[in-house]
C-alpha atoms as a PDB file:
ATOM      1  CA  UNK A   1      41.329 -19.754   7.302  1.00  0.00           C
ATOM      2  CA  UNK A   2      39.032 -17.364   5.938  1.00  0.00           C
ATOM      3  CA  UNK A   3      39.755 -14.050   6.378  1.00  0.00           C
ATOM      4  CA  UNK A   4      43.208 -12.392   4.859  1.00  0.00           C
ATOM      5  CA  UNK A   5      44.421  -9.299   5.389  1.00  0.00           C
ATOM      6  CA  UNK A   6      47.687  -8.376   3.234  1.00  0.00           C
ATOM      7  CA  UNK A   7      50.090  -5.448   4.798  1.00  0.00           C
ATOM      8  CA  UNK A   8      51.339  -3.398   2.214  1.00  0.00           C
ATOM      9  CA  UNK A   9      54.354  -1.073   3.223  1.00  0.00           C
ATOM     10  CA  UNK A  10      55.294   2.193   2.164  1.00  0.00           C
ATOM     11  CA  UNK A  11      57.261   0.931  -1.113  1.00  0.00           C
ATOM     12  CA  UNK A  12      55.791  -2.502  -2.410  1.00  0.00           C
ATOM     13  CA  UNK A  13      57.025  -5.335  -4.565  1.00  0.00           C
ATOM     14  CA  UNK A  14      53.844  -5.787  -7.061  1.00  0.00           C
ATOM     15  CA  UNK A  15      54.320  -9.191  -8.176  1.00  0.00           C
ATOM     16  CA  UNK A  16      54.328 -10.576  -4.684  1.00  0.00           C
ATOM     17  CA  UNK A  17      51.455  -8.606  -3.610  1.00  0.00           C
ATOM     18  CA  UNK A  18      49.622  -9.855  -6.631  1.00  0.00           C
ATOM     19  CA  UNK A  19      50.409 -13.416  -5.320  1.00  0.00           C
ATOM     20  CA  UNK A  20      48.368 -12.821  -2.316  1.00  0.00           C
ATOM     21  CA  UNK A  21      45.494 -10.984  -4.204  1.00  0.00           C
ATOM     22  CA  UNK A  22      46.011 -14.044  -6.803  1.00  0.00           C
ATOM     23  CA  UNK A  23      45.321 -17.129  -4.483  1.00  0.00           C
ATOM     24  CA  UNK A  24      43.031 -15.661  -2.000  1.00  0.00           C
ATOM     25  CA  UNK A  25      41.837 -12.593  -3.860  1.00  0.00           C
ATOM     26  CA  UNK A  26      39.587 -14.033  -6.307  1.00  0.00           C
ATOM     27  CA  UNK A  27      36.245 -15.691  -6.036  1.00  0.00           C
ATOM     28  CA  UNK A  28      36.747 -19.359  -7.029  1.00  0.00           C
ATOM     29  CA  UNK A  29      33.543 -20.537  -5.397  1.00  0.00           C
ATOM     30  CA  UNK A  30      32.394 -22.099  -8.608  1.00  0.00           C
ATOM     31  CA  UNK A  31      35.533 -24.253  -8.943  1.00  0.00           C
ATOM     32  CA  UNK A  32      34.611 -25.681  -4.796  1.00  0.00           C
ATOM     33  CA  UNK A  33      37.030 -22.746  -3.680  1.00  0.00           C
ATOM     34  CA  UNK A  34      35.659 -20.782   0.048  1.00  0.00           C
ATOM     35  CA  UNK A  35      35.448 -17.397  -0.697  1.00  0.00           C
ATOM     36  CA  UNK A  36      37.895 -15.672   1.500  1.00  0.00           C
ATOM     37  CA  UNK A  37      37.303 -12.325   2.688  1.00  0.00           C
ATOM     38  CA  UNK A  38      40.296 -10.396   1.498  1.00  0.00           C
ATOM     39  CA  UNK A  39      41.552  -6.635   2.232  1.00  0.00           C
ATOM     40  CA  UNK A  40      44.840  -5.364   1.320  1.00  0.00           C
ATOM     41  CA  UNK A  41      45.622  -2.880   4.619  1.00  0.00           C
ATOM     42  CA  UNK A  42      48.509  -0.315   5.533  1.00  0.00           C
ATOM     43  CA  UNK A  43      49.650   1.403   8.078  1.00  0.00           C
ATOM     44  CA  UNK A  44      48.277   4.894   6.558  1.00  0.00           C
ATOM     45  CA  UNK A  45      45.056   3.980   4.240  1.00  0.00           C
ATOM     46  CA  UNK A  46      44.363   6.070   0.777  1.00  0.00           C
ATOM     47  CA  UNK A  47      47.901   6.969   1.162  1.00  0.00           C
ATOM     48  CA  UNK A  48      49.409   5.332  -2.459  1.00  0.00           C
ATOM     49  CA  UNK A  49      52.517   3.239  -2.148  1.00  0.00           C
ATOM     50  CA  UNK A  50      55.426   3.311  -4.599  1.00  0.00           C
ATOM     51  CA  UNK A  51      56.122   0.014  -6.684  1.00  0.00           C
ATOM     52  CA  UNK A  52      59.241  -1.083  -8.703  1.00  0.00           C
ATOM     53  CA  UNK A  53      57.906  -0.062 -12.328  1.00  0.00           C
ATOM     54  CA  UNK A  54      56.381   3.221 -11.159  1.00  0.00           C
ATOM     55  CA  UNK A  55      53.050   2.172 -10.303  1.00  0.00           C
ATOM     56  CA  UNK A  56      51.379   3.121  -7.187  1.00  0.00           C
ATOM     57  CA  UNK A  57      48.689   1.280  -5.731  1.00  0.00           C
ATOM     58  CA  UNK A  58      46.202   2.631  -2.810  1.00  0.00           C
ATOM     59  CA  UNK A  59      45.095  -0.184   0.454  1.00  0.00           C
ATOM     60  CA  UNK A  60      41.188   1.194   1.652  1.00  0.00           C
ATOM     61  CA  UNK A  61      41.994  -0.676   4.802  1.00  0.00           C
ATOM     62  CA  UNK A  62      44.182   0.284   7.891  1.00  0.00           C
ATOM     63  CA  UNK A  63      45.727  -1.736  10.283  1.00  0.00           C
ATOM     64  CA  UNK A  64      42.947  -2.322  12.695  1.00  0.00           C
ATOM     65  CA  UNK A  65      41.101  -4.288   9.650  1.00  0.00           C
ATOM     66  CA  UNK A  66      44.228  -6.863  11.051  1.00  0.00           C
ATOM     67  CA  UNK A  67      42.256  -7.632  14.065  1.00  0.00           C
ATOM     68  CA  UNK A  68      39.622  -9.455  12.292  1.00  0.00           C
ATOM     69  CA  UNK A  69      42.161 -11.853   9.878  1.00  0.00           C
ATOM     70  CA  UNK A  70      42.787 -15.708   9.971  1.00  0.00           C
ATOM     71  CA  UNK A  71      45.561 -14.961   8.326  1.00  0.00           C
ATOM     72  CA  UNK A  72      47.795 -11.707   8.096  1.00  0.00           C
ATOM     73  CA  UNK A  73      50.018 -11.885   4.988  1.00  0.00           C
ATOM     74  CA  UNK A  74      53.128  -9.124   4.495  1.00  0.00           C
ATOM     75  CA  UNK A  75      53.858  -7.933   1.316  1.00  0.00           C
ATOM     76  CA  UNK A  76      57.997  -7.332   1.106  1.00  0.00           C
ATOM     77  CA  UNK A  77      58.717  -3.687   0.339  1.00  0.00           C
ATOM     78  CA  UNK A  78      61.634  -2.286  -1.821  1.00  0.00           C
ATOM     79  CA  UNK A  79      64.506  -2.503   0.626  1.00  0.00           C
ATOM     80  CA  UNK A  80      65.264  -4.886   3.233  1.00  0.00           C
ATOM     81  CA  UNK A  81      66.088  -1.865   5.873  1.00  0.00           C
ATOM     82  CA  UNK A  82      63.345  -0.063   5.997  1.00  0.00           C
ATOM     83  CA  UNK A  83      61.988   0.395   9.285  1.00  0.00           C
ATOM     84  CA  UNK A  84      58.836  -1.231  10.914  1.00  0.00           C
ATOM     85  CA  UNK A  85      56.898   1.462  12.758  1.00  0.00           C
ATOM     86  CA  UNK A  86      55.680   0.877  16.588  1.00  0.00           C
ATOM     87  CA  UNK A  87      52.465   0.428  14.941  1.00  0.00           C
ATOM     88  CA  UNK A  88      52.739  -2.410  12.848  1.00  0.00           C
ATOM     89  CA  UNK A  89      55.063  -4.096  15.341  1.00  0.00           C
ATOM     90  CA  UNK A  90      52.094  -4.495  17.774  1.00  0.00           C
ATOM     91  CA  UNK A  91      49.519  -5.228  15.479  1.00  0.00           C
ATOM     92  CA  UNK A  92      51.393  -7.880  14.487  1.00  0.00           C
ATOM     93  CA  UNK A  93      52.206  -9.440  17.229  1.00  0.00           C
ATOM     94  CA  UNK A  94      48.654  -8.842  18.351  1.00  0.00           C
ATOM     95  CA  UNK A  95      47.430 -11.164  15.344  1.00  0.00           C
ATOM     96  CA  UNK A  96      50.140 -14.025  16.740  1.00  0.00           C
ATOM     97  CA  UNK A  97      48.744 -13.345  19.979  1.00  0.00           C
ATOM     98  CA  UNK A  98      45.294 -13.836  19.574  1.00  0.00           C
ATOM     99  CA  UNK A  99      46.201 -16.869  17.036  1.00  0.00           C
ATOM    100  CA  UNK A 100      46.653 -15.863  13.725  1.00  0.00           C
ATOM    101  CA  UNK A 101      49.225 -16.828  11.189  1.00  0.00           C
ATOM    102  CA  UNK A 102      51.218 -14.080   9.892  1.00  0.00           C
ATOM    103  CA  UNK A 103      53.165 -15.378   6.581  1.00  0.00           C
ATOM    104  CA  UNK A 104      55.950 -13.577   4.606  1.00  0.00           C
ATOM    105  CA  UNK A 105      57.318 -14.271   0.989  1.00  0.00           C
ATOM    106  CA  UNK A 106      60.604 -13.574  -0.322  1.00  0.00           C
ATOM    107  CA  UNK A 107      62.370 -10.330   1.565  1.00  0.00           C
ATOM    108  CA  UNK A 108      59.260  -9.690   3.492  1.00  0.00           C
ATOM    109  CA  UNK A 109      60.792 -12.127   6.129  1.00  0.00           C
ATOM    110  CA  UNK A 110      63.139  -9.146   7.194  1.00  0.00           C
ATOM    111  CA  UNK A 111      59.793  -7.329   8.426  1.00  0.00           C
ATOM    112  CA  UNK A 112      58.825 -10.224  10.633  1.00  0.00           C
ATOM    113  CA  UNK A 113      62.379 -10.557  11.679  1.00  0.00           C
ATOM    114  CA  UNK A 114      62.717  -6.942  12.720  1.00  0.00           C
ATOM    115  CA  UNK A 115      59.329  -7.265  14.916  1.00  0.00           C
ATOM    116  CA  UNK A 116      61.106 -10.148  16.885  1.00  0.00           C
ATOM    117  CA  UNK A 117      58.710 -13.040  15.608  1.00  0.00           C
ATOM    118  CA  UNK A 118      61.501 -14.542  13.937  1.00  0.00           C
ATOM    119  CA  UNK A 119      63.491 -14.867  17.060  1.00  0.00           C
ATOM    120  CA  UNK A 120      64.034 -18.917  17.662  1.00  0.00           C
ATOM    121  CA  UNK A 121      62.337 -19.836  14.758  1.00  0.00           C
ATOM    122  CA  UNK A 122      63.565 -21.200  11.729  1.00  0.00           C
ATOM    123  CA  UNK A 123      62.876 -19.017   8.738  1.00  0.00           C
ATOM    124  CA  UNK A 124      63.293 -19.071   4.995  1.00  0.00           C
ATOM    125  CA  UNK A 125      64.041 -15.704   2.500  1.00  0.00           C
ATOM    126  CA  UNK A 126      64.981 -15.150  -1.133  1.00  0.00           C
ATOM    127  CA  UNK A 127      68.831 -17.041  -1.414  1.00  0.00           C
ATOM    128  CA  UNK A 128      70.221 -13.411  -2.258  1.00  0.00           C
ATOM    129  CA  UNK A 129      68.884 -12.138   0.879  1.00  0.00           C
ATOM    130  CA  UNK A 130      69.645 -15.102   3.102  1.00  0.00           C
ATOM    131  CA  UNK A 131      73.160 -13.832   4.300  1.00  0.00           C
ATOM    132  CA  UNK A 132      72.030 -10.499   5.132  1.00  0.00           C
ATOM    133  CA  UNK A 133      69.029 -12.128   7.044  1.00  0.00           C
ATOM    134  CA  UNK A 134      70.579 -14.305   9.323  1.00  0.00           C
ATOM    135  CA  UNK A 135      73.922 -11.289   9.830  1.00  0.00           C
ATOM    136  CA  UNK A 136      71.333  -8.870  11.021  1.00  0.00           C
ATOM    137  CA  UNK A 137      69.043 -10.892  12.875  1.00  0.00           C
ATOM    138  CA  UNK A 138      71.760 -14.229  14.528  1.00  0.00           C
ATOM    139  CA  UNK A 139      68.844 -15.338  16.821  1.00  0.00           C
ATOM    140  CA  UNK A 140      66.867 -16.412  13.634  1.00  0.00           C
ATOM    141  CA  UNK A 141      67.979 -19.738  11.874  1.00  0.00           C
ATOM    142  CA  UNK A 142      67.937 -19.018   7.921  1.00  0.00           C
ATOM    143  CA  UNK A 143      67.507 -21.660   5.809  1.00  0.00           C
ATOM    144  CA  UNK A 144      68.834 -20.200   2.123  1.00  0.00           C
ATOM    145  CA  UNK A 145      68.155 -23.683   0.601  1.00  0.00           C
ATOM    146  CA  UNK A 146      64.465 -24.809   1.061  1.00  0.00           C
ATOM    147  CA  UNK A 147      61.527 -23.061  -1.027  1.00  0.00           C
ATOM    148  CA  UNK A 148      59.404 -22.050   2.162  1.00  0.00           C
ATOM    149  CA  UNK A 149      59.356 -23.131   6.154  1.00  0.00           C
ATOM    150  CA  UNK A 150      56.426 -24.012   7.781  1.00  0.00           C
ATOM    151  CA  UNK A 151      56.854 -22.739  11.585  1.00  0.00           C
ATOM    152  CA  UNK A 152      52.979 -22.261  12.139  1.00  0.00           C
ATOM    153  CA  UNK A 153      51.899 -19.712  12.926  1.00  0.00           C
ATOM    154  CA  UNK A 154      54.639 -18.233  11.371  1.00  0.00           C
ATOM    155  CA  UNK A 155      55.547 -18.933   7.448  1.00  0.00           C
ATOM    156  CA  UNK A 156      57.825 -17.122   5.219  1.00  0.00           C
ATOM    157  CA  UNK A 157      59.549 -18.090   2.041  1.00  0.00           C
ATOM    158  CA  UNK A 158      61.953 -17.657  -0.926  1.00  0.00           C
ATOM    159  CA  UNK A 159      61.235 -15.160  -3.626  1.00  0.00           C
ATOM    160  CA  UNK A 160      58.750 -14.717  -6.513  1.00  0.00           C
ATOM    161  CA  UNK A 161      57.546 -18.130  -7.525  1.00  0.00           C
ATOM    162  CA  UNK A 162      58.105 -19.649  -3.822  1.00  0.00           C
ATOM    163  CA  UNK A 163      55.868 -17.701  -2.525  1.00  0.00           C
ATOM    164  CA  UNK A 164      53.008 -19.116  -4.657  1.00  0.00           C
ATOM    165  CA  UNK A 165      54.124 -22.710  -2.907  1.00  0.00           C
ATOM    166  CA  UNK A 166      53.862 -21.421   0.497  1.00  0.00           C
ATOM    167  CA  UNK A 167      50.341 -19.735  -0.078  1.00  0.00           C
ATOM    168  CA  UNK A 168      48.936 -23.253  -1.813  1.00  0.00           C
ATOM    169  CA  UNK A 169      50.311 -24.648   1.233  1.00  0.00           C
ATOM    170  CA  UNK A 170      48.350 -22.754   3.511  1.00  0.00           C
ATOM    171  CA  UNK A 171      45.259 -23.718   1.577  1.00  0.00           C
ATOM    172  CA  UNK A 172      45.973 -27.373   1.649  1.00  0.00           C
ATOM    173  CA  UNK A 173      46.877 -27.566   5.259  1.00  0.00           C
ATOM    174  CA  UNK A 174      43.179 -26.241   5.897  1.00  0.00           C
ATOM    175  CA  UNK A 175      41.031 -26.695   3.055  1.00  0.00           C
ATOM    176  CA  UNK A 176      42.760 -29.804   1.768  1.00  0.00           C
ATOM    177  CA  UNK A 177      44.424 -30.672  -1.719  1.00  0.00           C
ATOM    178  CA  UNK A 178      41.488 -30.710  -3.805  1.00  0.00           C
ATOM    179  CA  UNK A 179      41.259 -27.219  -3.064  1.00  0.00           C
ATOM    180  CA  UNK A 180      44.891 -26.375  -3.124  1.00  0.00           C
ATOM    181  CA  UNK A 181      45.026 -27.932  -6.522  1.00  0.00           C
ATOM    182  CA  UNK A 182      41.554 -26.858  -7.760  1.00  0.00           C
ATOM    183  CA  UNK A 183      42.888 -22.987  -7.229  1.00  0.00           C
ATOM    184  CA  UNK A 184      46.270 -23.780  -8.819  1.00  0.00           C
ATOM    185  CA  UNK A 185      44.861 -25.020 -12.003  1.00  0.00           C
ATOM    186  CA  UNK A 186      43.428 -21.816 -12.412  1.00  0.00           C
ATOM    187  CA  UNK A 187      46.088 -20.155 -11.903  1.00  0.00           C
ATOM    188  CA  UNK A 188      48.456 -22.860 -14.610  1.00  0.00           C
ATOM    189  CA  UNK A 189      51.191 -23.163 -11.871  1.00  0.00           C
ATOM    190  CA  UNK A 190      52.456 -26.480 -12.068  1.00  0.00           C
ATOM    191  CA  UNK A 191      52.279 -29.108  -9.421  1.00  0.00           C
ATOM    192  CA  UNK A 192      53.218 -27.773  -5.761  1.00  0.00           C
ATOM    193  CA  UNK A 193      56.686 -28.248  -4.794  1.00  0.00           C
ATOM    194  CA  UNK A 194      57.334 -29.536  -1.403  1.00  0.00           C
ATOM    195  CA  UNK A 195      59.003 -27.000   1.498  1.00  0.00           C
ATOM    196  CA  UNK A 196      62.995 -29.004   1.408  1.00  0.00           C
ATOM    197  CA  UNK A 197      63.149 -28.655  -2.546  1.00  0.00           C
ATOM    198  CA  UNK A 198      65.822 -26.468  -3.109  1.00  0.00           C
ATOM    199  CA  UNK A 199      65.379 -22.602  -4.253  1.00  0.00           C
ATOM    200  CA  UNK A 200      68.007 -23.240  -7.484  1.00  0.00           C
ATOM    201  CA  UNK A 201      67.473 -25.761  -9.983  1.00  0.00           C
ATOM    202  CA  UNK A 202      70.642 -25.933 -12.070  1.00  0.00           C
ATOM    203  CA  UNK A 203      69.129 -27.277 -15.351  1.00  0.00           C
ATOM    204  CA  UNK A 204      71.193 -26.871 -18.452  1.00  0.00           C
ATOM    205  CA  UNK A 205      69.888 -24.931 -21.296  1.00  0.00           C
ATOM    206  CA  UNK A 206      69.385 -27.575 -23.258  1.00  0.00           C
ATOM    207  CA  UNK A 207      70.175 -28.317 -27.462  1.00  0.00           C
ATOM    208  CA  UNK A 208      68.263 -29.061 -30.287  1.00  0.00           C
ATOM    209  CA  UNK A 209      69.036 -33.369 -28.749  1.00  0.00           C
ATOM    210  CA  UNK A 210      67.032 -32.341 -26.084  1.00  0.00           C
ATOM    211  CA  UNK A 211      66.545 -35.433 -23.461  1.00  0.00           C
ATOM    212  CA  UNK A 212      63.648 -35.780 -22.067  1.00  0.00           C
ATOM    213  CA  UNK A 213      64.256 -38.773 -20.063  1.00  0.00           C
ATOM    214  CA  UNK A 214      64.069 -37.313 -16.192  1.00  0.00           C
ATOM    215  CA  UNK A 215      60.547 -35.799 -17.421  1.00  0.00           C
ATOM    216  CA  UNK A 216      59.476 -39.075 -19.096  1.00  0.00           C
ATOM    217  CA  UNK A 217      60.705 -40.889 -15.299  1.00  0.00           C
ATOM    218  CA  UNK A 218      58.606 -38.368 -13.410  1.00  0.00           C
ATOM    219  CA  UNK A 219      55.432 -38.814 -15.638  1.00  0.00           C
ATOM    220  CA  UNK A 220      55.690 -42.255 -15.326  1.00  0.00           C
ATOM    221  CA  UNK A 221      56.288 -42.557 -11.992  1.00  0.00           C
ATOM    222  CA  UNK A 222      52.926 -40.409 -11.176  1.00  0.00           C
ATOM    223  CA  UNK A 223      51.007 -42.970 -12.805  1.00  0.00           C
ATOM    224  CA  UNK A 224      52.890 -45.521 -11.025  1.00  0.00           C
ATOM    225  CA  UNK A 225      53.210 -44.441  -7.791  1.00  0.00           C
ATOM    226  CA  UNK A 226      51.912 -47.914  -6.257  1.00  0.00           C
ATOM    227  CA  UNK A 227      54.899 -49.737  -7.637  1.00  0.00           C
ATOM    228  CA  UNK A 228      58.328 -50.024  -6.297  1.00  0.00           C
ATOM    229  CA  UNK A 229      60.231 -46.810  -7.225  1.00  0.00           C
ATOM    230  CA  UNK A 230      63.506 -46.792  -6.285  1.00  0.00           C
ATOM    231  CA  UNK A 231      66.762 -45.050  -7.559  1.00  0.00           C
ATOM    232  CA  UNK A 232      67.536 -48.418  -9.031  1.00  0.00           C
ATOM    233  CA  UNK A 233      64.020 -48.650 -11.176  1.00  0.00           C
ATOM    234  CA  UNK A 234      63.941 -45.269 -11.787  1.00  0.00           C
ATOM    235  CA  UNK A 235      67.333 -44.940 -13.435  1.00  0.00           C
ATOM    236  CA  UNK A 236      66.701 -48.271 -15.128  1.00  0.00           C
ATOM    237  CA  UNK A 237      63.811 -46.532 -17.298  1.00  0.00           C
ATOM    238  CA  UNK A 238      65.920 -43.634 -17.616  1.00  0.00           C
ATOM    239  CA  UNK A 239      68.510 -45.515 -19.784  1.00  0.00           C
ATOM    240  CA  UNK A 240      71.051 -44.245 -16.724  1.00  0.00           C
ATOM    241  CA  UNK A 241      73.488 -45.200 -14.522  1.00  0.00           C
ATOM    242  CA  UNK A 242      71.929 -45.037 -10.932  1.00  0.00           C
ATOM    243  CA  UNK A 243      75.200 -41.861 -10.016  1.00  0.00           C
ATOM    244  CA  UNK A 244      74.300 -39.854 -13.281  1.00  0.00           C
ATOM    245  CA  UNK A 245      70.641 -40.838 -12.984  1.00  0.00           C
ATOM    246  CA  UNK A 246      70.413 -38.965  -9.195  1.00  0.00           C
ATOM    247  CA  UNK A 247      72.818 -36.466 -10.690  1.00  0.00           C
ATOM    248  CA  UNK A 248      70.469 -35.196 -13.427  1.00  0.00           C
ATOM    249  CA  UNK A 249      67.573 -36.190 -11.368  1.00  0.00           C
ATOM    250  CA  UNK A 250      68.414 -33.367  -8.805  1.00  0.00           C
ATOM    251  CA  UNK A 251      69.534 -31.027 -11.631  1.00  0.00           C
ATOM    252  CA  UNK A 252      66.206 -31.391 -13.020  1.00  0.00           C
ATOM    253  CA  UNK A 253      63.638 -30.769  -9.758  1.00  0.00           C
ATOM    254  CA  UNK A 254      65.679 -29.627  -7.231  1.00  0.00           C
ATOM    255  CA  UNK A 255      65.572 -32.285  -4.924  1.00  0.00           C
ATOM    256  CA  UNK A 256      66.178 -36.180  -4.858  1.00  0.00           C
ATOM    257  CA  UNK A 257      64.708 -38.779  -6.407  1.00  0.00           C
ATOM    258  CA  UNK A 258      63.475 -40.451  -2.886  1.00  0.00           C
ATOM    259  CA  UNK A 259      62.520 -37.087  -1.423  1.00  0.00           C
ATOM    260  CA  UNK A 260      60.339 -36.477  -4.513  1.00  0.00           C
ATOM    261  CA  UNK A 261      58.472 -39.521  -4.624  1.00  0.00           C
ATOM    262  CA  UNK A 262      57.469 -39.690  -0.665  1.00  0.00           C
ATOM    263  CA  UNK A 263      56.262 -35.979  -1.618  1.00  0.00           C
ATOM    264  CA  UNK A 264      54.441 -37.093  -4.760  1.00  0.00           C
ATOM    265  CA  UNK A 265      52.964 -40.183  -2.379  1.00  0.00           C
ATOM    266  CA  UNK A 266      52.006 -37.890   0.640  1.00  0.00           C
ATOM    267  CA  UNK A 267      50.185 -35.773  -1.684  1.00  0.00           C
ATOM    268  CA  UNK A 268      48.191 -38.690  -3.492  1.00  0.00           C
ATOM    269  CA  UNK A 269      47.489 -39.797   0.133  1.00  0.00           C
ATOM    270  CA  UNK A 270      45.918 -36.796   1.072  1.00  0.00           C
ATOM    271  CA  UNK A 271      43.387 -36.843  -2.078  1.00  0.00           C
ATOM    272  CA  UNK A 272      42.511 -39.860  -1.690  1.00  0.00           C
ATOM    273  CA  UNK A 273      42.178 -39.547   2.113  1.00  0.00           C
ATOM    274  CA  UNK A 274      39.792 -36.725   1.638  1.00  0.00           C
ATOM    275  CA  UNK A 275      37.918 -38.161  -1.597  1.00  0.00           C
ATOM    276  CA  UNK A 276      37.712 -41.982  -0.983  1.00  0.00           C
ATOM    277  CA  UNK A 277      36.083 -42.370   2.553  1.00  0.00           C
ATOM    278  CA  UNK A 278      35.369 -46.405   2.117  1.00  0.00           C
ATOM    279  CA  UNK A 279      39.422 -46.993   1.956  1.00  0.00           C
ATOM    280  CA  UNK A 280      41.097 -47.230   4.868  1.00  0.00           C
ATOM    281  CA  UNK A 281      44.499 -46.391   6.012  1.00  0.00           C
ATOM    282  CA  UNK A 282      45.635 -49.499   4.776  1.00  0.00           C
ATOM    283  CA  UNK A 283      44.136 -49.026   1.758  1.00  0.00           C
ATOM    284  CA  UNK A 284      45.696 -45.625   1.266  1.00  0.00           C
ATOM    285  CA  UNK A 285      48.896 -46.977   2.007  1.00  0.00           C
ATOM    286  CA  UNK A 286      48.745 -49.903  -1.038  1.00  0.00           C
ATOM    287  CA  UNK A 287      47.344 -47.911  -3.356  1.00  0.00           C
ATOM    288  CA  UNK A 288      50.396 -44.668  -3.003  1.00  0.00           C
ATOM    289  CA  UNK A 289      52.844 -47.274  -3.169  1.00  0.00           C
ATOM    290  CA  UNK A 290      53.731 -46.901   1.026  1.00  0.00           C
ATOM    291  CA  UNK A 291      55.246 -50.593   2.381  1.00  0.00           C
ATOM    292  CA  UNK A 292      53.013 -50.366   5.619  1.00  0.00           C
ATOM    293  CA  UNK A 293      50.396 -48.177   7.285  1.00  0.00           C
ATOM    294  CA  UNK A 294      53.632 -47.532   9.585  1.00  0.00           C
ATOM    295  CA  UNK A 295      55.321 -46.058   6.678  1.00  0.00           C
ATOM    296  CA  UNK A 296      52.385 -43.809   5.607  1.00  0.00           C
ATOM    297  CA  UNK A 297      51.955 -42.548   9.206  1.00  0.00           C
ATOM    298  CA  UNK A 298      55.502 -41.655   9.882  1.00  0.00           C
ATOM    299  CA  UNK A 299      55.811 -39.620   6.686  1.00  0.00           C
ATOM    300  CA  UNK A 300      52.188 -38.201   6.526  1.00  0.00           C
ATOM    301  CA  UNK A 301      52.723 -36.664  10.585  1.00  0.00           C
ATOM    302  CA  UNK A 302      56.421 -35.737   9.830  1.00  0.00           C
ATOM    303  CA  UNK A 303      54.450 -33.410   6.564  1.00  0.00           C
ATOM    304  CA  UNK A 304      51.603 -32.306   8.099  1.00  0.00           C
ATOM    305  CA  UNK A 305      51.760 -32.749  12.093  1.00  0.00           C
ATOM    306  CA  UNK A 306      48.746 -35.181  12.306  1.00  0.00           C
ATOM    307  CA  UNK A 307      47.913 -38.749  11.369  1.00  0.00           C
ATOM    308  CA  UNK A 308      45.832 -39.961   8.213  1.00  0.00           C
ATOM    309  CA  UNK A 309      42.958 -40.380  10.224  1.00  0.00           C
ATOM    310  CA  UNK A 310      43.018 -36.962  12.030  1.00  0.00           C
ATOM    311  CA  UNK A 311      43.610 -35.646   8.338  1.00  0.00           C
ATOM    312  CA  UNK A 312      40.459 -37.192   7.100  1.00  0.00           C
ATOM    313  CA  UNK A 313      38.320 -36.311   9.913  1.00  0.00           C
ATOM    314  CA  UNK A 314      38.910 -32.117   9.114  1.00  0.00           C
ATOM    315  CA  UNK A 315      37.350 -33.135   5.759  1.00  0.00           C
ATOM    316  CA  UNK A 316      35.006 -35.953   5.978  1.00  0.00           C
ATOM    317  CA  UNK A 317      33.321 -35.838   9.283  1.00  0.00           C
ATOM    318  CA  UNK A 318      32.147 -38.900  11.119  1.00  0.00           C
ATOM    319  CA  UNK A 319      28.683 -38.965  10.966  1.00  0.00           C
END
């Protein structure tokens, strides 16, 4: 993946646009980033679009700039209705065609939808919008729980902040984590949340006792990720019972304390997979905390389609 192209309709959400222009945008060569060659297109170029907020904002680019993208990225307009012209239907489904990926945060999933490349695929959209996805488009599976859905070559995503998850995710499934990671510590987004987390996080507000404990757990279990770390442990160094210690725990993140650390141990498998080239899979395994190479491969293919070994290979070549 290095060339974007980012539709922008007739009526634009900014802050989702500016995720696009945000990750692959901006020249981050110095920081080991590719440069990607990035255009923000629309259907009628130097026509200005209309943004919440009363800006307007102007693409150079029409839609035949599409034919040349890696990657064709849809920026979600102001309604969920508003119709898709013949024109951007096909170039669309040209850029599937001709094996592109075509990704769409938050309500942009209702363009894709309305195109047909939706159709028997499993798709993801802002929780408000989730209902009204899956009523107006039944041969589409909605998922209103999980952050983003990978269904290469087509991605979409929950709203706002999701869709900054789904784009890192792109960059790590071809450029690898050190690069996902190197672009999101520019950007001071915290660590990438895996695709199953879910979109609402019901923590408390909490008082002037504010308990840090889940936070303290999670800190130390990054550092510790080699050692056993199950509900059990975990709740132990909580001060918790192991029911209100998974309680909190998925109050707190979103997701379950087992789900989060084989995420947190797939990704320190991939960084060291693509930074330590003298350990083996074996190696990997011990040192992110997996009970076998088995283990390891079974989660690592069931996250990223491939084995360790493949993984490695797309960033340290055999010589």
């Amino acid at each position: 993946m290095k060339n974007v192209a980012v539709l922008m309709p007739a009526t634009v959400r900014p802050f989702e646009l500016a995720i696009y222009s945000e990750v692959f945008g901006i020249d981050r060569t110095a920081d080991g980033v590719p440069a990607f060659d990035f255009a923000v297109v629309s259907e009628h170029p130097g026509v200005p679009a209309r943004t919440l907020g009363g800006l307007q904002m102007t693409a150079s680019a029409g839609l035949d700039r599409m034919a040349e993208a890696d990657l064709v990225a849809i920026a979600p307009g102001e309604r969920v209705d508003e119709p898709v012209s013949d024109a951007v239907a096909e170039a669309l489904h040209a850029a599937v065609r001709r094996g592109a990926r075509v990704v769409a945060v938050c309500s942009a999933a209702f363009t894709l939808a309305a195109v047909g490349l939706l159709d028997g695929r499993r798709a993801a959209t802002h929780w408000m919008y989730a209902p009204e996805l899956a009523r107006r488009y039944p041969r589409t599976t909605v998922d209103p729980d999980v952050l983003y859905v990978d269904a290469d070559p087509v991605f979409t995503s929950a709203g706002t902040a999701a869709g900054i998850d789904l784009c890192l995710h792109l960059v790590c499934r071809d450029h690898g984590a050190a690069v996902a990671n190197a672009i999101a510590r520019r950007m001071v987004v915290g660590p990438h949340r895996s695709a199953d987390q879910a979109q609402v996080v019901e923590t408390p507000t909490p008082d002037v006792r504010h308990d840090n404990g889940i936070d303290a757990v999670l800190d130390w279990s990054m550092r510790n990720l080699h050692q056993n770390l199950s509900v059990d442990v975990l709740a132990r160094r909580a001060y918790q019972s192991r029911r209100s210690f998974a309680r909190r725990f998925r109050a707190a993140t979103g997701t379950t304390p087992y789900r989060w650390i084989v995420d947190q141990r797939i990704r320190r498998a991939q960084a060291l997979l693509e930074s330590e080239p003298a350990l083996t899979v074996e190696d990997v395994a011990t040192h992110t905390g997996f009970p076998s190479p088995g283990m390891l491969r079974q989660h690592f293919h069931r996250r990223h389609g491939c084995s360790p070994s493949e993984y490695r290979a797309r960033f340290v070549p055999v010589s």
